[in-house]
C-alpha atoms as a PDB file:
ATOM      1  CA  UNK A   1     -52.205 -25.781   7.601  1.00  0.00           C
ATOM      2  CA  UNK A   2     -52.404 -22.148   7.862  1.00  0.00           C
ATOM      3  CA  UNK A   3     -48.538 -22.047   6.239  1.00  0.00           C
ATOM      4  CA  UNK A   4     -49.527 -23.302   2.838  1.00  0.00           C
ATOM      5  CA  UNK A   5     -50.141 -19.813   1.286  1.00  0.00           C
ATOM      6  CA  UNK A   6     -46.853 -18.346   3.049  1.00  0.00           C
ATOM      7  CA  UNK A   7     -44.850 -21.328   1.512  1.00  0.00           C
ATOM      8  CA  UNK A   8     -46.487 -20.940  -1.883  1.00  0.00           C
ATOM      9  CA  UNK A   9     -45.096 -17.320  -1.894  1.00  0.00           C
ATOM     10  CA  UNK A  10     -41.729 -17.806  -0.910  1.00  0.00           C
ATOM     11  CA  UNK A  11     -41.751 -20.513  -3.867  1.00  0.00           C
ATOM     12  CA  UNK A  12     -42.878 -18.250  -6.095  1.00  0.00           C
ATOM     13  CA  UNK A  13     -40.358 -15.422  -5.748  1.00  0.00           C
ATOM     14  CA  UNK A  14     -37.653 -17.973  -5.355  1.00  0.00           C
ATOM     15  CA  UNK A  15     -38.453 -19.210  -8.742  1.00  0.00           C
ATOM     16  CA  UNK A  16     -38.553 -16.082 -10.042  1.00  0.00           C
ATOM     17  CA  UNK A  17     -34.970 -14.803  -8.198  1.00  0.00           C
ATOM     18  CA  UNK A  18     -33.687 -17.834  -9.655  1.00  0.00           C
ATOM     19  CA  UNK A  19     -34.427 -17.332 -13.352  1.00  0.00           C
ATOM     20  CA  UNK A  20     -33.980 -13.792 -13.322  1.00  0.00           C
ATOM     21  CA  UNK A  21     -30.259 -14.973 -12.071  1.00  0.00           C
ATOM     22  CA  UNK A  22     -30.108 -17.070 -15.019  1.00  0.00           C
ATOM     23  CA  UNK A  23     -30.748 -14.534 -17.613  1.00  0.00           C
ATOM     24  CA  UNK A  24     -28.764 -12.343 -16.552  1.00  0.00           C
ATOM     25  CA  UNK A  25     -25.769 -15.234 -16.906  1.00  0.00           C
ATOM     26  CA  UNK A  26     -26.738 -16.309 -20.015  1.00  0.00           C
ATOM     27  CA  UNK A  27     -26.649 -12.626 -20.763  1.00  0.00           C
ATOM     28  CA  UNK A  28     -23.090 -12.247 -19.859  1.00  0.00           C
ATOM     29  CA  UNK A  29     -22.243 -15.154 -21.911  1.00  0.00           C
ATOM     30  CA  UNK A  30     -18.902 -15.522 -22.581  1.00  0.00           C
ATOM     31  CA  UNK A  31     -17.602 -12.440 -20.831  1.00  0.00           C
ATOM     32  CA  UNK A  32     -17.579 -12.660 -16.997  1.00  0.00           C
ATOM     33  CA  UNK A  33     -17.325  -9.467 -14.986  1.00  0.00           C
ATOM     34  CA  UNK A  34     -13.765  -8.823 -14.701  1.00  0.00           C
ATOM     35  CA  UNK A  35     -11.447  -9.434 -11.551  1.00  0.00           C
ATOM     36  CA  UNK A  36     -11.065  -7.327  -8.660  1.00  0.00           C
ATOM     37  CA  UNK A  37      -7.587  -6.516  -8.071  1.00  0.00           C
ATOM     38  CA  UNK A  38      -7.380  -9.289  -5.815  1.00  0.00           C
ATOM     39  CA  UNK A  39      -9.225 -12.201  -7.388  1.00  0.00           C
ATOM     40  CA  UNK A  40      -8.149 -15.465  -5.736  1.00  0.00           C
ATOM     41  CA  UNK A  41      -7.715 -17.427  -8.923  1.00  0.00           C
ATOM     42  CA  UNK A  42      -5.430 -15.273 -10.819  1.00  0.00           C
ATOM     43  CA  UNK A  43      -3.441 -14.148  -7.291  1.00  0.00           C
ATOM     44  CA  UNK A  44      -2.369 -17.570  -6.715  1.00  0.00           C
ATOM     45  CA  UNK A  45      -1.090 -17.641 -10.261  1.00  0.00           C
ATOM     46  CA  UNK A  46       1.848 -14.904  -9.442  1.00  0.00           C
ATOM     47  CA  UNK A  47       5.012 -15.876  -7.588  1.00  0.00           C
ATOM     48  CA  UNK A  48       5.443 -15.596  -3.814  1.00  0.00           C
ATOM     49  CA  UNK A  49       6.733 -12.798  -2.924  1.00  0.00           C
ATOM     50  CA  UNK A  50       8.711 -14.402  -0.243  1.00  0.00           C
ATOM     51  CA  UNK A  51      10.429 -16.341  -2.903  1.00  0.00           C
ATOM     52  CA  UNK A  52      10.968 -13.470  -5.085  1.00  0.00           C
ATOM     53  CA  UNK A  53      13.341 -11.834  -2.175  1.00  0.00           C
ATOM     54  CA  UNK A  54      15.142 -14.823  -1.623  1.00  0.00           C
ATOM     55  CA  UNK A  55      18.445 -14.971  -2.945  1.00  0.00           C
ATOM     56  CA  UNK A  56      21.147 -17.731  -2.600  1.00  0.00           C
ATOM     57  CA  UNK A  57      23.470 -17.320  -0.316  1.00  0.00           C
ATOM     58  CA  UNK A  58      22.983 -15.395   2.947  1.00  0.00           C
ATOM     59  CA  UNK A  59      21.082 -12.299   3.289  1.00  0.00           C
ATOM     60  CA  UNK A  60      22.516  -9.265   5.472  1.00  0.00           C
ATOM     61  CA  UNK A  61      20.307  -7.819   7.278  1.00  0.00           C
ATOM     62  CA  UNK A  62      22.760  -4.274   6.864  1.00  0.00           C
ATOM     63  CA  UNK A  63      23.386  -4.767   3.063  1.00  0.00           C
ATOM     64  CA  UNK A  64      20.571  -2.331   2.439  1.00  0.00           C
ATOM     65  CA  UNK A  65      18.800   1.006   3.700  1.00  0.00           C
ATOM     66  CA  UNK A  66      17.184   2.123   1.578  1.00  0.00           C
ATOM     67  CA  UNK A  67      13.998   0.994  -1.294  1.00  0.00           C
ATOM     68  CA  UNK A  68      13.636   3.408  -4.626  1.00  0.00           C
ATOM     69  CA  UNK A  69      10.271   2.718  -7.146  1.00  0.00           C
ATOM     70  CA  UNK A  70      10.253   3.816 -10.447  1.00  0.00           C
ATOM     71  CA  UNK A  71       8.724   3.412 -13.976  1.00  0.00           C
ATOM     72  CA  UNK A  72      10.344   1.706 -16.890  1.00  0.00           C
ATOM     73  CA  UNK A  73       8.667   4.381 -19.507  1.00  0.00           C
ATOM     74  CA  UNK A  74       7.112   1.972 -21.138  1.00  0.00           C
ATOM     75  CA  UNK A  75       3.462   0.391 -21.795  1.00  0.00           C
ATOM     76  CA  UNK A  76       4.572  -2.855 -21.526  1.00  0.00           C
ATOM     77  CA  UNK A  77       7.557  -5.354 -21.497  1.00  0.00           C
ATOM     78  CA  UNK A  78       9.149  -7.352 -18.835  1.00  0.00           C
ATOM     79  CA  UNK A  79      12.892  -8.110 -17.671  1.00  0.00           C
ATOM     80  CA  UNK A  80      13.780  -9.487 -21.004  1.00  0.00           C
ATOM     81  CA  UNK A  81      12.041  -6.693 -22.936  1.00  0.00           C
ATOM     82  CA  UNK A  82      13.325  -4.042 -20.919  1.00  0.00           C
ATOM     83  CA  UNK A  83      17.117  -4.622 -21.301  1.00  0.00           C
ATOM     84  CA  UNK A  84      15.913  -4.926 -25.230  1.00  0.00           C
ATOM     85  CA  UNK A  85      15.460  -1.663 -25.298  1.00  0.00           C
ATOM     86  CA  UNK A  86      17.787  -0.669 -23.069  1.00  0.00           C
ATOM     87  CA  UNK A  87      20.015  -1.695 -25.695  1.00  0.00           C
ATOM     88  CA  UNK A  88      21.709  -4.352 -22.830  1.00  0.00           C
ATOM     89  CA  UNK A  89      22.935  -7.525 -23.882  1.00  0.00           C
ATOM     90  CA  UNK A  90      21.451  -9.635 -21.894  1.00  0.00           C
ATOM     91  CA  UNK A  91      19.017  -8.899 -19.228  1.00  0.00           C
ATOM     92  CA  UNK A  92      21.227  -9.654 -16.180  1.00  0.00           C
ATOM     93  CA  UNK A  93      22.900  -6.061 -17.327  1.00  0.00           C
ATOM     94  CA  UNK A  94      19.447  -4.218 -15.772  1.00  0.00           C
ATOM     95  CA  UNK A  95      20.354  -1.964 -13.589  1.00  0.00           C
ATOM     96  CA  UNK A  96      17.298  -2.580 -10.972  1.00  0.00           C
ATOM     97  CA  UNK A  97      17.017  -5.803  -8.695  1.00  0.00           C
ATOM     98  CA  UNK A  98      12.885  -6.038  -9.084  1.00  0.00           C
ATOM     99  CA  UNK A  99      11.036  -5.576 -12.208  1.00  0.00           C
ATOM    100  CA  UNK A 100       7.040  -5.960 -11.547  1.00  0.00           C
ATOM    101  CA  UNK A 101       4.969  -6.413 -14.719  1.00  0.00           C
ATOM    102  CA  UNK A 102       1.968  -5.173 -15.979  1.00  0.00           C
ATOM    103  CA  UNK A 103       0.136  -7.598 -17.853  1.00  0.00           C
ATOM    104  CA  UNK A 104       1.611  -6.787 -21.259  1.00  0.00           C
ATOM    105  CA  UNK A 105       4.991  -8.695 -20.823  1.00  0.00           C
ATOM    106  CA  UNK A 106       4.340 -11.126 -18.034  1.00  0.00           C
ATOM    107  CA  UNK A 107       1.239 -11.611 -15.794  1.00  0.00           C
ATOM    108  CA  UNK A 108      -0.112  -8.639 -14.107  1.00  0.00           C
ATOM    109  CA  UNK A 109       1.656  -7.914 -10.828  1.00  0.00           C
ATOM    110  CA  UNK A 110       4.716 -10.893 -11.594  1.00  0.00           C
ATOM    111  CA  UNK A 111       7.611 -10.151  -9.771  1.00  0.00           C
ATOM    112  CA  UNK A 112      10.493 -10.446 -11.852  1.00  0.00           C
ATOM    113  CA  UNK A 113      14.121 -10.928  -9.968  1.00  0.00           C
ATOM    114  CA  UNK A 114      17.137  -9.659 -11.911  1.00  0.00           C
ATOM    115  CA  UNK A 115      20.678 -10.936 -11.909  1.00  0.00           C
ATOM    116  CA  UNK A 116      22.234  -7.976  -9.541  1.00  0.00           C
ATOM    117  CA  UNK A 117      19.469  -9.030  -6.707  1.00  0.00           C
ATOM    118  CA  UNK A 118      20.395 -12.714  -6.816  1.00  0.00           C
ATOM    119  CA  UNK A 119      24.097 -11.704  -6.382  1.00  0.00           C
ATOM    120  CA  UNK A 120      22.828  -9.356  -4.056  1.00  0.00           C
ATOM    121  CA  UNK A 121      25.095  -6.188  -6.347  1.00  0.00           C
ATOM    122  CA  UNK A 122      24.292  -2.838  -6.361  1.00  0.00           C
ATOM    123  CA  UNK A 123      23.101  -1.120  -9.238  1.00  0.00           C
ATOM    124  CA  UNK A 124      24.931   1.754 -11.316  1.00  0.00           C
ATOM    125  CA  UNK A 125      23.965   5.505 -10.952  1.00  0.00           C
ATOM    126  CA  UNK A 126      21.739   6.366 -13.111  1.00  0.00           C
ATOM    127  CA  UNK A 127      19.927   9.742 -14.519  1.00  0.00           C
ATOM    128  CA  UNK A 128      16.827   9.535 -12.891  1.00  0.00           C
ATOM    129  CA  UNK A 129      18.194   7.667  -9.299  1.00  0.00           C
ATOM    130  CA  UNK A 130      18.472   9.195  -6.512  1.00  0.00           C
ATOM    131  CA  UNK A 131      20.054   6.150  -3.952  1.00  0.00           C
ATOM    132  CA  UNK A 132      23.444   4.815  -2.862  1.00  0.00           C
ATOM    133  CA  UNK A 133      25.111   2.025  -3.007  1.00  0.00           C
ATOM    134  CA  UNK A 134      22.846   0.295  -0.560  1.00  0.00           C
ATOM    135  CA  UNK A 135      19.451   1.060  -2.074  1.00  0.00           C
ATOM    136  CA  UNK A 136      16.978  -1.360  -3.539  1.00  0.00           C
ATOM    137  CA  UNK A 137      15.295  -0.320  -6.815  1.00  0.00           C
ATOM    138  CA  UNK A 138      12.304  -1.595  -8.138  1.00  0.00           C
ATOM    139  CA  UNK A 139      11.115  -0.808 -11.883  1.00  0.00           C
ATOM    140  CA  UNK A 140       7.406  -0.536 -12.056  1.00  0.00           C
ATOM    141  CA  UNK A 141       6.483  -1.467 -15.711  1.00  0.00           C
ATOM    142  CA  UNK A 142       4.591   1.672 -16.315  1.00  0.00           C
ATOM    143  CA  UNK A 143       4.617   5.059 -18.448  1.00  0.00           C
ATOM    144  CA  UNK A 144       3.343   7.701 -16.027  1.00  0.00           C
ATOM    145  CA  UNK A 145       1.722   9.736 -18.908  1.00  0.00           C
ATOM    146  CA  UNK A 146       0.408   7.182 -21.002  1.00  0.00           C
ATOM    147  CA  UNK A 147       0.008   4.120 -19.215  1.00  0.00           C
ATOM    148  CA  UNK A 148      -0.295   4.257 -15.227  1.00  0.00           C
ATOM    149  CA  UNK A 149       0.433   1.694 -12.905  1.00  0.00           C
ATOM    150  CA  UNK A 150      -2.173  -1.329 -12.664  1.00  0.00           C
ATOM    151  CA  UNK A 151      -3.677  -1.738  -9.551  1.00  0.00           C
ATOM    152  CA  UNK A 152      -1.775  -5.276  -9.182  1.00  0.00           C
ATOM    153  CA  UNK A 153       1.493  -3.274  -9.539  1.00  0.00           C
ATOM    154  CA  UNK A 154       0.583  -1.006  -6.795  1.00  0.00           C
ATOM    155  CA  UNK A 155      -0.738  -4.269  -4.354  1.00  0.00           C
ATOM    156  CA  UNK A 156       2.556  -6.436  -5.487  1.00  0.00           C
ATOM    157  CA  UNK A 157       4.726  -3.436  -4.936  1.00  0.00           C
ATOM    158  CA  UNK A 158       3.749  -2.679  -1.966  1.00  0.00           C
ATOM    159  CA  UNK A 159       3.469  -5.959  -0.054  1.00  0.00           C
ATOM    160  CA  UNK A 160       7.330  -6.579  -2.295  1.00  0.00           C
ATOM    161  CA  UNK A 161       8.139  -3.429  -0.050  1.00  0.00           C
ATOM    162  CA  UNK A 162       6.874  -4.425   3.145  1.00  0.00           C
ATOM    163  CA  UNK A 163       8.703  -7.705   2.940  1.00  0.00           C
ATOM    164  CA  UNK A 164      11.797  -6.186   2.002  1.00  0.00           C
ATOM    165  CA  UNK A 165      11.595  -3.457   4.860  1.00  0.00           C
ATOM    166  CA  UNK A 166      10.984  -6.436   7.133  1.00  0.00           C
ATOM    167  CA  UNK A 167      13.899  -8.376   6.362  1.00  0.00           C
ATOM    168  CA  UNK A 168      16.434  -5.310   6.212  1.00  0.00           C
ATOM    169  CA  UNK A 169      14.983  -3.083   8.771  1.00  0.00           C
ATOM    170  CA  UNK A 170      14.586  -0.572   6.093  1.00  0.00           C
ATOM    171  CA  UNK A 171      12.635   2.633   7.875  1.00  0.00           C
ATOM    172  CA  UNK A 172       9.688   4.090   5.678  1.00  0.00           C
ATOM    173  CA  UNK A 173      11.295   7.093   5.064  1.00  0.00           C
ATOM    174  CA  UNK A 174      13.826   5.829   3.417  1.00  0.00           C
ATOM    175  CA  UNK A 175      11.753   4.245   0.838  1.00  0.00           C
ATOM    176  CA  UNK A 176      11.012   6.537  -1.975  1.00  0.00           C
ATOM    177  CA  UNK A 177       8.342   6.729  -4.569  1.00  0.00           C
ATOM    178  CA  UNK A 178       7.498   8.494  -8.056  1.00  0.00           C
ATOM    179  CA  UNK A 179       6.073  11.919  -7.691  1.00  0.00           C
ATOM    180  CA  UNK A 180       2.503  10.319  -8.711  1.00  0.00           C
ATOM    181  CA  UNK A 181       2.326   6.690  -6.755  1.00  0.00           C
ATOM    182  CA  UNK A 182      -1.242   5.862  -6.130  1.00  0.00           C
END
């Protein structure tokens, strides 16, 4: 039994791995380290996206060329509180067909559809856009200066735009970005 002193070590720093694992848990406590950007268990909590560009009816494939991304200007809201302080009425008045939230609003990285994407309607030329009649926008819930995009957004966004550019045959460069996208 020339082993016994080999297995007696291995025992005795697995003991000691083990309970310095467990101090440093009970050290945490209460306060786990946070997620990734992609943690499984609060990714499965957002909608699909596949669902999100689903809209009744039937989809033509020619009905759009082009994708547009820009921030609300604010810290936080989502479709509701955005046409709030738009001053709209009601929130199927938003002039963009995808709102994607931050966290402050709705969960981090939901995809909210508006009314003018489920009808599959254009929205209204605006100030600050820079598309036709035939261009998807997406409002990023986000205040460039004060309050950047989460990384979420910028995942959620961008697999939103990849699906979208798949179904339409939309060409990447006609899909246009804010000055300071990640």
């Amino acid at each position: 039994m020339s082993y016994q002193p080999r297995v007696a070590k291995v025992l005795a720093v697995l003991l000691v791995s083990m309970t310095t694992g467990a101090v440093v848990l009970m050290a945490l406590g209460s306060n786990p380290p946070s997620a990734g950007p992609f943690c499984l268990a609060s990714y499965y909590g957002l909608n699909d996206i596949k669902e999100s560009v689903h809209a009744p009816g039937r989809l033509s494939t020619d009905r759009w060329d082009a994708i547009e991304v820009y921030y609300s200007g604010t810290k936080a809201g989502n479709l509701q509180q955005l046409a709030s302080l738009s001053g709209l009425a009601s929130p199927d008045d938003i002039n963009c067909h995808f709102v994607v939230c931050n966290g402050f609003g709705a969960s981090n990285g939901q995809i909210e559809t508006t009314h003018k994407w489920m009808r599959q309607w254009s929205t209204v030329p605006a100030g600050t856009w820079y598309g036709t009649q035939k261009t998807i926008r997406i409002c990023v819930v986000a205040d460039a200066l004060a309050a950047a995009p989460t990384d979420y957004q910028v995942k959620r966004t961008e697999a939103l735009i990849v699906r979208l550019a798949r179904t339409f045959d939309i060409q990447p460069h006609a899909i246009h970005y804010p000055l300071d996208w990640q």
